[in-house]
C-alpha atoms as a PDB file:
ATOM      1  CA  UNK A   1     101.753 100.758  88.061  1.00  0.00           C
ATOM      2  CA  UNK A   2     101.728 104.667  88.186  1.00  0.00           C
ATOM      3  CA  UNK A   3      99.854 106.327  91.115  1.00  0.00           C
ATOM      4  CA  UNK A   4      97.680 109.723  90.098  1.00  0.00           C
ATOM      5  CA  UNK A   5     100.004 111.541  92.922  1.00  0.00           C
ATOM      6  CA  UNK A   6     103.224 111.346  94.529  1.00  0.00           C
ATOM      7  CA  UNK A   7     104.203 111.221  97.704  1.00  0.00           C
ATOM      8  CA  UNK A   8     106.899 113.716  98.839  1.00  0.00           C
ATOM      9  CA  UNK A   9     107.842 112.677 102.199  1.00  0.00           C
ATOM     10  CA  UNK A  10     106.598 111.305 105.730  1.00  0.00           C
ATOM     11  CA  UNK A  11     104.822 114.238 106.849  1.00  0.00           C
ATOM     12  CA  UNK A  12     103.699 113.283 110.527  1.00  0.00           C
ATOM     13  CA  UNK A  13     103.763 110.416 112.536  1.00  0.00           C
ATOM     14  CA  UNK A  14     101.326 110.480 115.544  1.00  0.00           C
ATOM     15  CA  UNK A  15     101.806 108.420 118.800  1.00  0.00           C
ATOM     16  CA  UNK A  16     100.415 107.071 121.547  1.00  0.00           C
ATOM     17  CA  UNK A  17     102.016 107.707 125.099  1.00  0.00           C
ATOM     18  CA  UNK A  18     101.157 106.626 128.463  1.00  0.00           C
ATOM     19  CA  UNK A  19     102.344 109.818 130.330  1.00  0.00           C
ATOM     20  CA  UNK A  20     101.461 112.951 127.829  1.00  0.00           C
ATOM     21  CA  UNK A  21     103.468 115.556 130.418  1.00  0.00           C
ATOM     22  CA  UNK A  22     106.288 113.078 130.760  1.00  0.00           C
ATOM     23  CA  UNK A  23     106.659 112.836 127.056  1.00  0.00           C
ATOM     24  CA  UNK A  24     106.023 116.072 126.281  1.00  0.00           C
ATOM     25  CA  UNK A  25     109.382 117.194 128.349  1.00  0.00           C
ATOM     26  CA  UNK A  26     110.923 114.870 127.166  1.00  0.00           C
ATOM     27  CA  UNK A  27     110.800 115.926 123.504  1.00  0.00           C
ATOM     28  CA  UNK A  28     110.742 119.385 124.430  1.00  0.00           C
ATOM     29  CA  UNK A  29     113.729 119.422 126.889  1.00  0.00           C
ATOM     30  CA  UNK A  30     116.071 116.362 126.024  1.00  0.00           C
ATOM     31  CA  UNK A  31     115.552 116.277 122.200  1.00  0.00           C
ATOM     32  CA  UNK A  32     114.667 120.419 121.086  1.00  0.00           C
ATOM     33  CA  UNK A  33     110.712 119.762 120.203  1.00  0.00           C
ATOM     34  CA  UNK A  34     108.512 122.965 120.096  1.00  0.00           C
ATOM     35  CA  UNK A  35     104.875 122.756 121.210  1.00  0.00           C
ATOM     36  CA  UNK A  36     102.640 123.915 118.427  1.00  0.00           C
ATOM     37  CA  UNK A  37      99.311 123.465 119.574  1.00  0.00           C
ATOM     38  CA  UNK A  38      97.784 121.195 122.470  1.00  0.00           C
ATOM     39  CA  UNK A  39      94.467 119.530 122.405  1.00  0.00           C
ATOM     40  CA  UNK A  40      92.758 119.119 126.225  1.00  0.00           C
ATOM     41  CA  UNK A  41      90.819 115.929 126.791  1.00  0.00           C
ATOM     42  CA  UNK A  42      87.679 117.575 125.421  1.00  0.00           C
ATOM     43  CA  UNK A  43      88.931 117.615 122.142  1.00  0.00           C
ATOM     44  CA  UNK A  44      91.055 114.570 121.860  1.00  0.00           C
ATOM     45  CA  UNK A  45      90.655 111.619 124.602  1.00  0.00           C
ATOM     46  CA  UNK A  46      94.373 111.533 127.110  1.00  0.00           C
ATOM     47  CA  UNK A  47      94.737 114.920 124.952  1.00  0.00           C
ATOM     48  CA  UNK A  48      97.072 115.794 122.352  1.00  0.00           C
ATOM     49  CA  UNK A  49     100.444 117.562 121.643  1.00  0.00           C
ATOM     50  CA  UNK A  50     101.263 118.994 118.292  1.00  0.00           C
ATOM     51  CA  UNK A  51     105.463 119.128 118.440  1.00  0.00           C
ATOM     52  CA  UNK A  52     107.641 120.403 115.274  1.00  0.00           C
ATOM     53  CA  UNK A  53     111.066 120.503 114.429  1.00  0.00           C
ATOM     54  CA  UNK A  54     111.141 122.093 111.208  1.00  0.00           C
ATOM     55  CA  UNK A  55     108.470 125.115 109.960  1.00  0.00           C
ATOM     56  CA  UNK A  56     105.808 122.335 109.763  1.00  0.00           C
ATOM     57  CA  UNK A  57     102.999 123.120 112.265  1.00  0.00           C
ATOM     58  CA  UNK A  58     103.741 119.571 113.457  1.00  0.00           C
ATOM     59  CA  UNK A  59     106.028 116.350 112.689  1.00  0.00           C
ATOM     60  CA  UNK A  60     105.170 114.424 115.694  1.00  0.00           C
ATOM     61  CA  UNK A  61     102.357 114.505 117.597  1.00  0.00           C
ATOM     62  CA  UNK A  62     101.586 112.430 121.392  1.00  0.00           C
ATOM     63  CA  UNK A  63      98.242 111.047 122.449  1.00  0.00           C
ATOM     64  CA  UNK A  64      97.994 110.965 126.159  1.00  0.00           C
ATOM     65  CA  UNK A  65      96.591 107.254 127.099  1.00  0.00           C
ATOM     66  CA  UNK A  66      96.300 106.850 130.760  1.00  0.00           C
ATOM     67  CA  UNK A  67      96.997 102.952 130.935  1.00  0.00           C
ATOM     68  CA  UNK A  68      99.926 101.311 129.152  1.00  0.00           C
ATOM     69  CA  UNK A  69      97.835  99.000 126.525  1.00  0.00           C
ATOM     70  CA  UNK A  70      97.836 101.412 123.914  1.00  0.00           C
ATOM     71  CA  UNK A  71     101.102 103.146 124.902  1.00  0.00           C
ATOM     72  CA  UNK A  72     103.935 102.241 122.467  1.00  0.00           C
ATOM     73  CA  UNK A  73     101.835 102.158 119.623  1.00  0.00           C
ATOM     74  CA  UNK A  74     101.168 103.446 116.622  1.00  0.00           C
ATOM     75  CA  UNK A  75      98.258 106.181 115.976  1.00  0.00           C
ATOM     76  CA  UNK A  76      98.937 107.039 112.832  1.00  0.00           C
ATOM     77  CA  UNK A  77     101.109 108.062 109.812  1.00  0.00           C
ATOM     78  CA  UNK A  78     100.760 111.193 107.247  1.00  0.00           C
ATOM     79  CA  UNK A  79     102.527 111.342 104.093  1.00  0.00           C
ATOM     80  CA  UNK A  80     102.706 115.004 102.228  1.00  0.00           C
ATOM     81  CA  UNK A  81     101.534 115.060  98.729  1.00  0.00           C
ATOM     82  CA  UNK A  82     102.712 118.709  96.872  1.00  0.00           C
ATOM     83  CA  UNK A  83      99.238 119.920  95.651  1.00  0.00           C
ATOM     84  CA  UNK A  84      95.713 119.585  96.950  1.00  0.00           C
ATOM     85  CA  UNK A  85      94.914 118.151  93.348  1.00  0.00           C
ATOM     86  CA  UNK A  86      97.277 115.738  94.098  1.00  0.00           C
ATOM     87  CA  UNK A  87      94.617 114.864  97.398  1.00  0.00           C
ATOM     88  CA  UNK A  88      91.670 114.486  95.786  1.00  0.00           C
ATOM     89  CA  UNK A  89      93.256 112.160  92.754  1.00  0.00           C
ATOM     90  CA  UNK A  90      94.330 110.213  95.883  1.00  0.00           C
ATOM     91  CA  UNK A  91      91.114 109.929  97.346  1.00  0.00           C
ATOM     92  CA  UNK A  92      89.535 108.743  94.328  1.00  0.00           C
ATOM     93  CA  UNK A  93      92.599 106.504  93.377  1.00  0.00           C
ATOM     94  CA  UNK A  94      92.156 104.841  96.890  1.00  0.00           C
ATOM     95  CA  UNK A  95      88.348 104.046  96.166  1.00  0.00           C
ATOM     96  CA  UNK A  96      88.976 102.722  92.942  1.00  0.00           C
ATOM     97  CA  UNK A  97      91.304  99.937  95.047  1.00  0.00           C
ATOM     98  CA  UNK A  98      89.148  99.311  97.474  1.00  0.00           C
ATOM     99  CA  UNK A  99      90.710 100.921 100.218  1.00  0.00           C
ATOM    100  CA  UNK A 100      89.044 102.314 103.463  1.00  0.00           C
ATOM    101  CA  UNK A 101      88.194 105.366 103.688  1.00  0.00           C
ATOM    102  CA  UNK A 102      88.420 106.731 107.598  1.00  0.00           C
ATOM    103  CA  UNK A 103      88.178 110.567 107.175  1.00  0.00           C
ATOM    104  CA  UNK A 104      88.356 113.223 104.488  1.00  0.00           C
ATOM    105  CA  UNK A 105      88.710 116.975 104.905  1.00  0.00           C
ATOM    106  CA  UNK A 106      90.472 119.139 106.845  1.00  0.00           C
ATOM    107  CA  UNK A 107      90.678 118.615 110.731  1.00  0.00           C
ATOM    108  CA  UNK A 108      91.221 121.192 113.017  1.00  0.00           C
ATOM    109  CA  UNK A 109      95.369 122.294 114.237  1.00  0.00           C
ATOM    110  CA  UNK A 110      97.449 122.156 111.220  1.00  0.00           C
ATOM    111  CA  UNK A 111      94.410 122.775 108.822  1.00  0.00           C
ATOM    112  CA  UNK A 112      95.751 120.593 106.591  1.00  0.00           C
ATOM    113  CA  UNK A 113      93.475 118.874 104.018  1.00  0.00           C
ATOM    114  CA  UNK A 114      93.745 114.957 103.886  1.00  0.00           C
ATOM    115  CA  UNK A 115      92.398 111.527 103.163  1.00  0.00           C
ATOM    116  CA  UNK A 116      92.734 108.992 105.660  1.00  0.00           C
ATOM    117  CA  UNK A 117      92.701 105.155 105.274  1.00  0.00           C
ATOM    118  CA  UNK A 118      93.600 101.864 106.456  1.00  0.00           C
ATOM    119  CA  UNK A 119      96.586  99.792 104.655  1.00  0.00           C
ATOM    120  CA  UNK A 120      95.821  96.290 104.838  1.00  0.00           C
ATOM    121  CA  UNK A 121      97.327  95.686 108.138  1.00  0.00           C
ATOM    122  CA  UNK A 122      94.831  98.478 109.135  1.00  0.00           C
ATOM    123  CA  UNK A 123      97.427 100.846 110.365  1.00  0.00           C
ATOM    124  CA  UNK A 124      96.107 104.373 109.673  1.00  0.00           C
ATOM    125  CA  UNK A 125      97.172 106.263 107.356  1.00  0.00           C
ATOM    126  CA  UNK A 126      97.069 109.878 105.822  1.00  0.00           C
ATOM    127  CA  UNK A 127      97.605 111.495 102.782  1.00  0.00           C
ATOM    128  CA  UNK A 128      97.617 115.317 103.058  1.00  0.00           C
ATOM    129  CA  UNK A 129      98.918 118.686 101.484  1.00  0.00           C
ATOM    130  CA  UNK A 130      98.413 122.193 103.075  1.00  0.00           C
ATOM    131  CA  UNK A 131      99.912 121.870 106.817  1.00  0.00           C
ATOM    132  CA  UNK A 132     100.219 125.417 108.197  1.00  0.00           C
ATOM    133  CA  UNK A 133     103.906 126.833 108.352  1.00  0.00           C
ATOM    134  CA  UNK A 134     105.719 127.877 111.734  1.00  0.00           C
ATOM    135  CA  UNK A 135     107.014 131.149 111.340  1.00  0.00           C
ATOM    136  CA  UNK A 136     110.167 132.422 113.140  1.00  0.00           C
ATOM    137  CA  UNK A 137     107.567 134.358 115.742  1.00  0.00           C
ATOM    138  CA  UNK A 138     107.172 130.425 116.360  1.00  0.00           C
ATOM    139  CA  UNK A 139     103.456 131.233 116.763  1.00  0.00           C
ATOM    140  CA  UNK A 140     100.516 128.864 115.181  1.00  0.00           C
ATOM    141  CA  UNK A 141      97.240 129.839 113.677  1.00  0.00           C
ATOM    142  CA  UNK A 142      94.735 130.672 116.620  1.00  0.00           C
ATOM    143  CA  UNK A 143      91.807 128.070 117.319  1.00  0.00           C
ATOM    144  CA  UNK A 144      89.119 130.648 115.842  1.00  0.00           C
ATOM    145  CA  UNK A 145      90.308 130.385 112.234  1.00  0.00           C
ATOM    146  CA  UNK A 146      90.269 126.663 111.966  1.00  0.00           C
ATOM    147  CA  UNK A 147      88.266 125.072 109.878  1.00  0.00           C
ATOM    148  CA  UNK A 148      87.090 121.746 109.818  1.00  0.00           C
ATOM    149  CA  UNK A 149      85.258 119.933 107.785  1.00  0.00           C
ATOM    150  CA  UNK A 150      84.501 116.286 106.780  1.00  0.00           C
ATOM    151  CA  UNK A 151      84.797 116.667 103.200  1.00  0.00           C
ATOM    152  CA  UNK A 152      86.950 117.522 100.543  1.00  0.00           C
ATOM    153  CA  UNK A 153      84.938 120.101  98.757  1.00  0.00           C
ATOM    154  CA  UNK A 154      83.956 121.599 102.150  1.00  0.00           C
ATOM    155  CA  UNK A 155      87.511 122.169 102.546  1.00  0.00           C
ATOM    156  CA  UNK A 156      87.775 123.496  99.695  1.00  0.00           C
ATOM    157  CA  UNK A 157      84.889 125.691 100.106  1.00  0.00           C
ATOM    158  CA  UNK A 158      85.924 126.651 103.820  1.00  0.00           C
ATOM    159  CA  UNK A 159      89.301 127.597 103.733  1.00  0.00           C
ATOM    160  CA  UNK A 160      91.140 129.104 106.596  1.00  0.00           C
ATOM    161  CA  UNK A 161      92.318 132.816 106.241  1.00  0.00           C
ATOM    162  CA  UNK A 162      95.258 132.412 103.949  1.00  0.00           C
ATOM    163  CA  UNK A 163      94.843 129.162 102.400  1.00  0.00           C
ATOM    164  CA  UNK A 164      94.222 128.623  99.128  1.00  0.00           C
ATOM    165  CA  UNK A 165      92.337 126.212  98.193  1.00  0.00           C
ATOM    166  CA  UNK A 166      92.222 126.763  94.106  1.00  0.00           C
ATOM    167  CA  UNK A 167      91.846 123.398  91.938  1.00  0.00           C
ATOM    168  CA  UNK A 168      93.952 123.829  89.103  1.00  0.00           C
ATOM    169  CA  UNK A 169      92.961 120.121  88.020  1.00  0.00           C
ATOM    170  CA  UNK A 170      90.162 121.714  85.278  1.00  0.00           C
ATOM    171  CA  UNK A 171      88.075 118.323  85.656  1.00  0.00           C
ATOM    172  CA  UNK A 172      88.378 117.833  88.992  1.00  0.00           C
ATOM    173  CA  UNK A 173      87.271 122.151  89.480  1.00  0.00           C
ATOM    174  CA  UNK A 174      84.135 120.552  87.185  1.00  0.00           C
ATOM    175  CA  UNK A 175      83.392 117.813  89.740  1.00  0.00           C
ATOM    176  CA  UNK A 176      83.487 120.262  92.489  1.00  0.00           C
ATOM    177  CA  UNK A 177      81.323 123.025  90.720  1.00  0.00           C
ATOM    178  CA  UNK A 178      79.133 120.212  89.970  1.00  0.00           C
ATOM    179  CA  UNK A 179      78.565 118.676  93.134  1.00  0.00           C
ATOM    180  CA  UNK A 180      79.905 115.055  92.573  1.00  0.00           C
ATOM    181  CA  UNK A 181      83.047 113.729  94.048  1.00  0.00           C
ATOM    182  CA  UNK A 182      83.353 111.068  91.560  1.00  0.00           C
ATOM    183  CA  UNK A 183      85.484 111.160  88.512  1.00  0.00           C
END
């Protein structure tokens, strides 16, 4: 059976950790990690720390957890699809099989605009396009040009300075224009 999208590779995988300064050195100092962006507890429970290795904004991420129950576990996956077409076919292709839907939009660091969902095991999972590129400055987008939202038209209609966020799917530009995100 052919999927409406394809996936290009693992994007991001996200982590819990029970010591989020510990960690942090350790990917920074033993293994080469750059910190792209860091979350305080306000934002993200135990806090957050975006790392990359590559241009990507981020290909790992650590979620502070101050007990060990959740340490050593999985938050959650992200697999890059090549267009933001390619993201909304996916979103409807997942409703069509019954999948759960968690999220849709774009979230905040990153700005990248995603569906999330649970496989059947319920490990969470993401399908995005869009991440923000790491220059050679090494410096990220600043905090006041994010741009959530919690839909995929909003993010569409809310783009971040520099983003573009042009459907070239005619039918799908139809649906948007239209107000309907079904196909």
């Amino acid at each position: 059976m052919s999927t409406p999208f394809a996936v290009r590779k693992i994007g991001h995988a996200v982590v819990f950790v029970s010591d989020l300064d510990r960690s942090t050195r350790f990917y920074t100092e033993v293994l080469g990690f750059k910190v792209s962006d860091v979350y305080p507890g306000s934002m993200m429970p135990g806090g957050m720390v975006f790392l990359r290795c590559n241009s990507d904004h981020h290909c790992l991420a650590l979620v502070g957890e101050g007990d060990t129950s959740s340490a050593k576990k999985l938050h959650h996956l992200a697999f890059e699809l090549s267009t933001l077409d390619e993201v909304f076919r996916a979103r409807d292709h997942l409703k069509t099989h019954g999948a759960t839907l968690t999220y849709e939009g774009r979230r905040r660091a990153g700005c990248q605009v995603s569906v999330e969902f649970l496989d059947p095991d319920g490990h969470h999972l993401e399908l995005y396009w869009g991440v923000d590129q790491i220059g050679s400055d090494g410096r990220s987008r600043p905090a006041e040009e994010w741009r959530q939202t919690a839909s995929l038209e909003d993010a569409v209609r809310m783009a971040p300075p520099g983003q573009d966020t042009t459907l070239h799917d005619l039918a799908l530009r139809a649906r948007l224009e239209a107000g309907t995100d079904r196909p």
